[in-house]
C-alpha atoms as a PDB file:
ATOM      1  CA  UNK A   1     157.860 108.391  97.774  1.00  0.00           C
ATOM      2  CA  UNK A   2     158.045 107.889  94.288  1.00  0.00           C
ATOM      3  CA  UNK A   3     154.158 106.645  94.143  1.00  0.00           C
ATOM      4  CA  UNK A   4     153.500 110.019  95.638  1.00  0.00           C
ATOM      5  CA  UNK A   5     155.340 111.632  93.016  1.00  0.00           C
ATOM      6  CA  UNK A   6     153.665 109.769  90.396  1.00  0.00           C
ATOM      7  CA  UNK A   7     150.079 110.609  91.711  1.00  0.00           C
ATOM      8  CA  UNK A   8     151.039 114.770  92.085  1.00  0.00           C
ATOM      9  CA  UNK A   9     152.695 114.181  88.300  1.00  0.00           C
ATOM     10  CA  UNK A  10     149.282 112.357  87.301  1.00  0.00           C
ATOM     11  CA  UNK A  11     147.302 114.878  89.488  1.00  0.00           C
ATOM     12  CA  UNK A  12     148.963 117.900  87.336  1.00  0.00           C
ATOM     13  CA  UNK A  13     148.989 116.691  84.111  1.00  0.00           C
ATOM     14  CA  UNK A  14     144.967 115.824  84.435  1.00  0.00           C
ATOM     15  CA  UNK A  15     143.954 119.480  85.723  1.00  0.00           C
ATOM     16  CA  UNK A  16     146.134 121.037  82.474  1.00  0.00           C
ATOM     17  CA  UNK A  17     144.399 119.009  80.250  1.00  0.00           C
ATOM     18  CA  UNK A  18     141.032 120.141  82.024  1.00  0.00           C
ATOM     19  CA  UNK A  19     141.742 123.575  82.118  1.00  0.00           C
ATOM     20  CA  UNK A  20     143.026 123.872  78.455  1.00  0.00           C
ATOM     21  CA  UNK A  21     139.810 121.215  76.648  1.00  0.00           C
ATOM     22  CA  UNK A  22     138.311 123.083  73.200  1.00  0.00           C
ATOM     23  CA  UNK A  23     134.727 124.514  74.613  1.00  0.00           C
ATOM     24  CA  UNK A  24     131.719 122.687  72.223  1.00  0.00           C
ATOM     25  CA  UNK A  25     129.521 125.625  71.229  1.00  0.00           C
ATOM     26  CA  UNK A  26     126.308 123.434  72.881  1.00  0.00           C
ATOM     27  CA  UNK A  27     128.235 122.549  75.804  1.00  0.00           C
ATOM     28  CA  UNK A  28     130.087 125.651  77.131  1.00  0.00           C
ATOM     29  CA  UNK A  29     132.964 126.001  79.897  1.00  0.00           C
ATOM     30  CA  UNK A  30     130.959 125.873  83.473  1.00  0.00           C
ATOM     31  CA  UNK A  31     132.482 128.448  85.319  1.00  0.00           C
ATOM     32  CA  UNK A  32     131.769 131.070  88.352  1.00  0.00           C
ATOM     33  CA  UNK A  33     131.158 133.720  85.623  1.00  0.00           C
ATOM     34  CA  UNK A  34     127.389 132.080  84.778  1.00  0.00           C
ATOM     35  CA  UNK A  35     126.882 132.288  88.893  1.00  0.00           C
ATOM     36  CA  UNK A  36     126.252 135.838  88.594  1.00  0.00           C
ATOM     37  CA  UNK A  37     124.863 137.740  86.832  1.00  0.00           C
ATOM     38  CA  UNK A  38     127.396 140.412  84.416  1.00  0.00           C
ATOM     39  CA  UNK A  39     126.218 143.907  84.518  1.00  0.00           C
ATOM     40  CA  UNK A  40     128.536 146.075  82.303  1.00  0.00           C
ATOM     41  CA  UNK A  41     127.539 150.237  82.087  1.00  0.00           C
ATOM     42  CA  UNK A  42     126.760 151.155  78.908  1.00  0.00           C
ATOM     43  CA  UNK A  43     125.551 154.640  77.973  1.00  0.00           C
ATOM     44  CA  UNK A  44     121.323 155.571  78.347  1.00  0.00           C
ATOM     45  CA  UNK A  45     119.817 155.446  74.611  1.00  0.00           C
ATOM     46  CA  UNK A  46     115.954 155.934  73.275  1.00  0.00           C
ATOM     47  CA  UNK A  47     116.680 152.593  71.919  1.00  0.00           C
ATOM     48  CA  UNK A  48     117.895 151.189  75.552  1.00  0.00           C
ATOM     49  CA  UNK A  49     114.867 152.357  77.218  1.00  0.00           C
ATOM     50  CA  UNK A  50     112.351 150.593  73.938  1.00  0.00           C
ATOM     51  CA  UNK A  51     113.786 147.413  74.951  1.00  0.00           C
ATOM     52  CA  UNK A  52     113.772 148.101  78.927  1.00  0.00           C
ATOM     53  CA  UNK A  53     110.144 149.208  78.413  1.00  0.00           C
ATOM     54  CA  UNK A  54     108.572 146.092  76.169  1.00  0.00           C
ATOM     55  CA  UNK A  55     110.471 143.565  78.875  1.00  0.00           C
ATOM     56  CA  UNK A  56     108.549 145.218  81.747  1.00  0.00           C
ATOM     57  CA  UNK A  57     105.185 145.227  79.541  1.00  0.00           C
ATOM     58  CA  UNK A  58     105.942 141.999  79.586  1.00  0.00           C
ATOM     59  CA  UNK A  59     106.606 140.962  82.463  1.00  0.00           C
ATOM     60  CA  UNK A  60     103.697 142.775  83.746  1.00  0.00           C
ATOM     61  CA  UNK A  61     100.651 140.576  85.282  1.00  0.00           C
ATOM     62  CA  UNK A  62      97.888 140.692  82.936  1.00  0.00           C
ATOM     63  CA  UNK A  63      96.100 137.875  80.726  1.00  0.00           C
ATOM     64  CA  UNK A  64      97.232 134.246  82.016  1.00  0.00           C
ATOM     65  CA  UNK A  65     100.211 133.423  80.588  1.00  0.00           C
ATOM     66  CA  UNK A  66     101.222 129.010  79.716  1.00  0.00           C
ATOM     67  CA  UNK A  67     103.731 127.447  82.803  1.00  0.00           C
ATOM     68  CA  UNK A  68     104.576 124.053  82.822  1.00  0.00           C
ATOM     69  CA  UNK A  69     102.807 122.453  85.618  1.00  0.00           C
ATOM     70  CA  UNK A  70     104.100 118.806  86.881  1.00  0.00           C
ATOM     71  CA  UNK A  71     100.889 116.149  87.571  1.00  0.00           C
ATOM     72  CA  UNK A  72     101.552 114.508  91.333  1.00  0.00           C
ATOM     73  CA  UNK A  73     100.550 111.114  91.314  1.00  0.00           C
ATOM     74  CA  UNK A  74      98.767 110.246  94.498  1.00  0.00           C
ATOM     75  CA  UNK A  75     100.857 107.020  95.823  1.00  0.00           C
ATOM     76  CA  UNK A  76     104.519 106.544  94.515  1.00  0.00           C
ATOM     77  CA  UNK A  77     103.692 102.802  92.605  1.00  0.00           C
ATOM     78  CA  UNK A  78     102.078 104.963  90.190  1.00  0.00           C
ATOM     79  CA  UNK A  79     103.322 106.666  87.158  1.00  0.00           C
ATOM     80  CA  UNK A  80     100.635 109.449  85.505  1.00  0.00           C
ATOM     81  CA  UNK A  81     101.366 109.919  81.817  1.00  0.00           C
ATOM     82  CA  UNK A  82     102.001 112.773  80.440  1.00  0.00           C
ATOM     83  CA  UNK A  83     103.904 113.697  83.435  1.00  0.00           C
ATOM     84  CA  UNK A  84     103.490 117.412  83.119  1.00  0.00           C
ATOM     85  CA  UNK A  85     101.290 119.884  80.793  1.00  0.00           C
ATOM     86  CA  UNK A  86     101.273 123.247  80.247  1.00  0.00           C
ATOM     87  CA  UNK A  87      98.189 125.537  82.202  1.00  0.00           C
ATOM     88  CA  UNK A  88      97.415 129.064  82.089  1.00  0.00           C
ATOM     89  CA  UNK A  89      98.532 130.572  85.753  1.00  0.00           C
ATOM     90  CA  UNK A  90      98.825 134.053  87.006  1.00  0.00           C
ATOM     91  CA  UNK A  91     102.543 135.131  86.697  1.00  0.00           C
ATOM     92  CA  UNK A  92     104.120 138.584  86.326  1.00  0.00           C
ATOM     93  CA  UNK A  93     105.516 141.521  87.987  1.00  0.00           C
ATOM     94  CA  UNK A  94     103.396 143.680  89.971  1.00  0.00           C
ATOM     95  CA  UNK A  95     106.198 145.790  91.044  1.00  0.00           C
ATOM     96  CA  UNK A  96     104.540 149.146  89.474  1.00  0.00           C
ATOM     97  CA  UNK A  97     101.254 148.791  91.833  1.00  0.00           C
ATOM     98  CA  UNK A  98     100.618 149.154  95.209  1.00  0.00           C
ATOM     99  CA  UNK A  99     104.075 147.559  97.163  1.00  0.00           C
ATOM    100  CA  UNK A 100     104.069 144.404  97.935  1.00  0.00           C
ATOM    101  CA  UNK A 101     101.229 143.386  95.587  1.00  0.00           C
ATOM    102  CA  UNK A 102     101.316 139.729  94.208  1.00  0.00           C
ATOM    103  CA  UNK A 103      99.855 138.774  90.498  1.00  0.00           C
ATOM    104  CA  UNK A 104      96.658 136.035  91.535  1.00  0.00           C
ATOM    105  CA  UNK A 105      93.621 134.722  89.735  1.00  0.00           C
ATOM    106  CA  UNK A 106      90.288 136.684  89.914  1.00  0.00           C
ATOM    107  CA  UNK A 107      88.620 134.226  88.083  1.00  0.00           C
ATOM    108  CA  UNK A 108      89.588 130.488  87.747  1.00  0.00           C
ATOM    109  CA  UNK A 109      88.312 126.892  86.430  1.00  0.00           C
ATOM    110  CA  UNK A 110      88.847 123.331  86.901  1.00  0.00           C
ATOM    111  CA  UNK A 111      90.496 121.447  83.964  1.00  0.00           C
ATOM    112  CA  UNK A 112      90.441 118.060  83.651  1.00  0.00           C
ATOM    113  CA  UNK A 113      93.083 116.207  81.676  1.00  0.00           C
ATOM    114  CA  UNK A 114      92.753 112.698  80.604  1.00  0.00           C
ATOM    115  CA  UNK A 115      95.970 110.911  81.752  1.00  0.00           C
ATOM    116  CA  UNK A 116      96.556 107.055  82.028  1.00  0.00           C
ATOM    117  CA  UNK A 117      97.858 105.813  85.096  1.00  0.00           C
ATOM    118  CA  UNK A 118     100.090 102.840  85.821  1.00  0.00           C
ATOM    119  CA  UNK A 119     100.315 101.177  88.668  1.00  0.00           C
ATOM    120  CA  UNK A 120     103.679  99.388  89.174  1.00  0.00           C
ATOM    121  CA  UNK A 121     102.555  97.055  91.601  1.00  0.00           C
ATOM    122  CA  UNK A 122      99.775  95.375  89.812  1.00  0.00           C
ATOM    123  CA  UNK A 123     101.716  95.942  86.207  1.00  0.00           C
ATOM    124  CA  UNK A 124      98.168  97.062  84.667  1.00  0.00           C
ATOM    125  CA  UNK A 125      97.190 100.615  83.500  1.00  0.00           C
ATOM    126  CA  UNK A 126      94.161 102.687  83.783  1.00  0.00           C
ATOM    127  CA  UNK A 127      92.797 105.374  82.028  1.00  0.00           C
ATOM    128  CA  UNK A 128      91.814 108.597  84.262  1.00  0.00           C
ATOM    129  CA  UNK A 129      90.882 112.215  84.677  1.00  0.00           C
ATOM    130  CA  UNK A 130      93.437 114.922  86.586  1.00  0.00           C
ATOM    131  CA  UNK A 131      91.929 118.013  87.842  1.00  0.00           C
ATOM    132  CA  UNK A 132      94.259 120.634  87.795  1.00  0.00           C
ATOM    133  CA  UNK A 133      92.963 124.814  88.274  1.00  0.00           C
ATOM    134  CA  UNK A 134      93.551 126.684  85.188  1.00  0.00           C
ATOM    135  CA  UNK A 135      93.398 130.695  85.420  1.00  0.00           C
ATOM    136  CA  UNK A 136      91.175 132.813  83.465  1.00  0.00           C
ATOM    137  CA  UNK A 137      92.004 136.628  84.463  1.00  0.00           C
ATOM    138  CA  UNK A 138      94.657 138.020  86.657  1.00  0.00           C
ATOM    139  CA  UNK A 139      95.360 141.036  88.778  1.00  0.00           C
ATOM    140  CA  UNK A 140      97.646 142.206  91.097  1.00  0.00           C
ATOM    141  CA  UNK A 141      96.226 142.183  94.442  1.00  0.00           C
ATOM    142  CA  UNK A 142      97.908 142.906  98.069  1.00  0.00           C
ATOM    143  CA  UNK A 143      95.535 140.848 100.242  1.00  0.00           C
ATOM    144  CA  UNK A 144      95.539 137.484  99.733  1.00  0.00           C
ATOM    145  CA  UNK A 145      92.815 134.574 101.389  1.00  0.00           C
ATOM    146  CA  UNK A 146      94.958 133.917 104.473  1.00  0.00           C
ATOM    147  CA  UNK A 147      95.386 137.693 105.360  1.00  0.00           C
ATOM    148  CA  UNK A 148      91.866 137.943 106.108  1.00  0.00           C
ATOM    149  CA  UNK A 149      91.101 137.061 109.776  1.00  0.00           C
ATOM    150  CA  UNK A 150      87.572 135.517 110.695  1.00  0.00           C
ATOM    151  CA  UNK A 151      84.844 137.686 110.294  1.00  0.00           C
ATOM    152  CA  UNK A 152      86.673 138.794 106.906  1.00  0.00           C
ATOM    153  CA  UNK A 153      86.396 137.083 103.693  1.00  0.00           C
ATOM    154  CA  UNK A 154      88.603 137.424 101.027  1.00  0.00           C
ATOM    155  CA  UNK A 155      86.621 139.000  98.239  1.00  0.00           C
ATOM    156  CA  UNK A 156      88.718 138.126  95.014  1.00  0.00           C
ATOM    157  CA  UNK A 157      87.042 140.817  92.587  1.00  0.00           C
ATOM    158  CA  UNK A 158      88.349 143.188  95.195  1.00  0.00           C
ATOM    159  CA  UNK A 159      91.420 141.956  95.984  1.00  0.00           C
ATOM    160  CA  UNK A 160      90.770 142.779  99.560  1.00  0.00           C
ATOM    161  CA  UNK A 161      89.417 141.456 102.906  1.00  0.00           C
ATOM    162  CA  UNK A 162      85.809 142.549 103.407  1.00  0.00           C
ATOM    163  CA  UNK A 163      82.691 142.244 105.598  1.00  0.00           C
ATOM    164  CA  UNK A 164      80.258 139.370 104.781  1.00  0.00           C
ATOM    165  CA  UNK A 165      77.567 141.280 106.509  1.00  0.00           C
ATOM    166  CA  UNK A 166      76.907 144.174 104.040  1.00  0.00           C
ATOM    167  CA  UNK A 167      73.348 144.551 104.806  1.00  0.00           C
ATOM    168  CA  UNK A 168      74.478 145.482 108.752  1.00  0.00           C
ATOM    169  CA  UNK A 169      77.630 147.830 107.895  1.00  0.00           C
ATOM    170  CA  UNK A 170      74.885 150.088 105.961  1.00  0.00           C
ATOM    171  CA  UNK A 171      72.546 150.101 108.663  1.00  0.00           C
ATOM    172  CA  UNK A 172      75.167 150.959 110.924  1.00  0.00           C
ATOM    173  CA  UNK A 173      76.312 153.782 108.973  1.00  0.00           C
ATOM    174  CA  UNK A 174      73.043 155.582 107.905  1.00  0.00           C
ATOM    175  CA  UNK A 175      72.759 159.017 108.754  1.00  0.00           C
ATOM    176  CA  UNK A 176      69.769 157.791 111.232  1.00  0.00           C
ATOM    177  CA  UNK A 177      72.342 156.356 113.549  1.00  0.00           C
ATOM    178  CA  UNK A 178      74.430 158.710 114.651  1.00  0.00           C
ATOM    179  CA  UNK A 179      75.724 156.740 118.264  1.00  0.00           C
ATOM    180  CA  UNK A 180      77.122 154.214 116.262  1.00  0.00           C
ATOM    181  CA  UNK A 181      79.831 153.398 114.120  1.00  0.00           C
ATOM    182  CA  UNK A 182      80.956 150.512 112.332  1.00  0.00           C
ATOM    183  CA  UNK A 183      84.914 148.403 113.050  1.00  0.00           C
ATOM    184  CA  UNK A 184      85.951 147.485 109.315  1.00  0.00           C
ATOM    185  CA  UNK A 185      88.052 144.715 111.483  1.00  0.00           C
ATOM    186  CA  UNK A 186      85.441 143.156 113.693  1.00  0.00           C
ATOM    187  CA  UNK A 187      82.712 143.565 110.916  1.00  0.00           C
ATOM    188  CA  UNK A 188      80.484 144.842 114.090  1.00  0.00           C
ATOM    189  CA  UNK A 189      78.577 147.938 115.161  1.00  0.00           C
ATOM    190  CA  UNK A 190      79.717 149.419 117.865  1.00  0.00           C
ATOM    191  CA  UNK A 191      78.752 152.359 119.856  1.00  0.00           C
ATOM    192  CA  UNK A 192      81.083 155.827 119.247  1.00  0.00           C
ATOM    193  CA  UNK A 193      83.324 156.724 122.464  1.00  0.00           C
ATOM    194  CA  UNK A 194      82.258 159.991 124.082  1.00  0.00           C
ATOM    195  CA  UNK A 195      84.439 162.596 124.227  1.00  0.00           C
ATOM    196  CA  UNK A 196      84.126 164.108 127.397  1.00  0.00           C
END
């Protein structure tokens, strides 16, 4: 009984000490109130909406922008140094365009970065090239390559799903044919149902 006593006594005496430690100004108190996020009401200003309107411009998708992209080695005995390096990737909000849009690359390029490589099991090091894609302009786009079901290609300049067979979509809707009529999602030309 009196080891039980000692351990609740112990137990107490620990969690005061805890509760009532000086916070360092680099390390502060951990507590539920960093979980979420503290939205207090405070009254609409011109100076408010300034500040509300230069973080949406940016946060907007537009040019590239520098993330820190992690290099994957491609067995686990080897180590790639530098480990990570920053790229320029499509990021941003594209919130204010069509719904549901996402920010992707129109145009991108492969990088290679010279990286040495060590393999642990062999203790020797090699010097090496990682390709990595780098983005050069960004838009915000709803389709994206794996929306677009065979015929369809993705087109990224369009940011849509089109036809490969532009040539046969303009025959098929000259003025010359008037029977037929072309289906955007079978990229075919097919002949118009009578009305009877």
């Amino acid at each position: 009984m009196a080891r039980i006593l000692l351990l609740f006594v112990l137990f107490v005496t620990v969690r005061a000490a805890h509760k009532h430690r000086p916070i360092h100004p680099k390390f502060p108190k951990v507590s539920e109130d960093y979980e979420t996020p503290q939205i207090t009401k405070v009254a609409c200003s011109s100076e408010n909406e300034r500040i509300r309107n230069d973080i949406i411009e940016q946060s907007k998708c537009g040019a590239p922008k520098e993330v820190f992209e992690y290099l994957e080695s491609q067995a686990a005995h080897q180590q790639i140094s530098p480990g990570a390096v920053w790229v320029k990737r499509c990021v941003g909000l594209c919130d204010y365009d069509t719904y549901g849009s996402k920010c992707v690359p129109l145009k991108k390029q492969i990088r290679y970065i010279p990286v040495r490589i060590y393999n642990v099991k062999t203790n020797k090091e090699s010097c090496s090239t990682y390709a990595i894609e780098e983005h050069l302009s960004c838009g915000c786009c709803a389709g994206t390559p794996d929306q677009c079901a065979p015929p369809r290609i993705y087109d990224p300049r369009k940011c849509a799903c089109r036809c490969p067979n532009r040539k046969e979509k303009r025959n098929c809707r000259s003025k010359l044919n008037q029977i037929m009529r072309w289906n955007p999602s079978k990229c075919a030309c097919e002949e118009k149902k009578r009305i009877r």
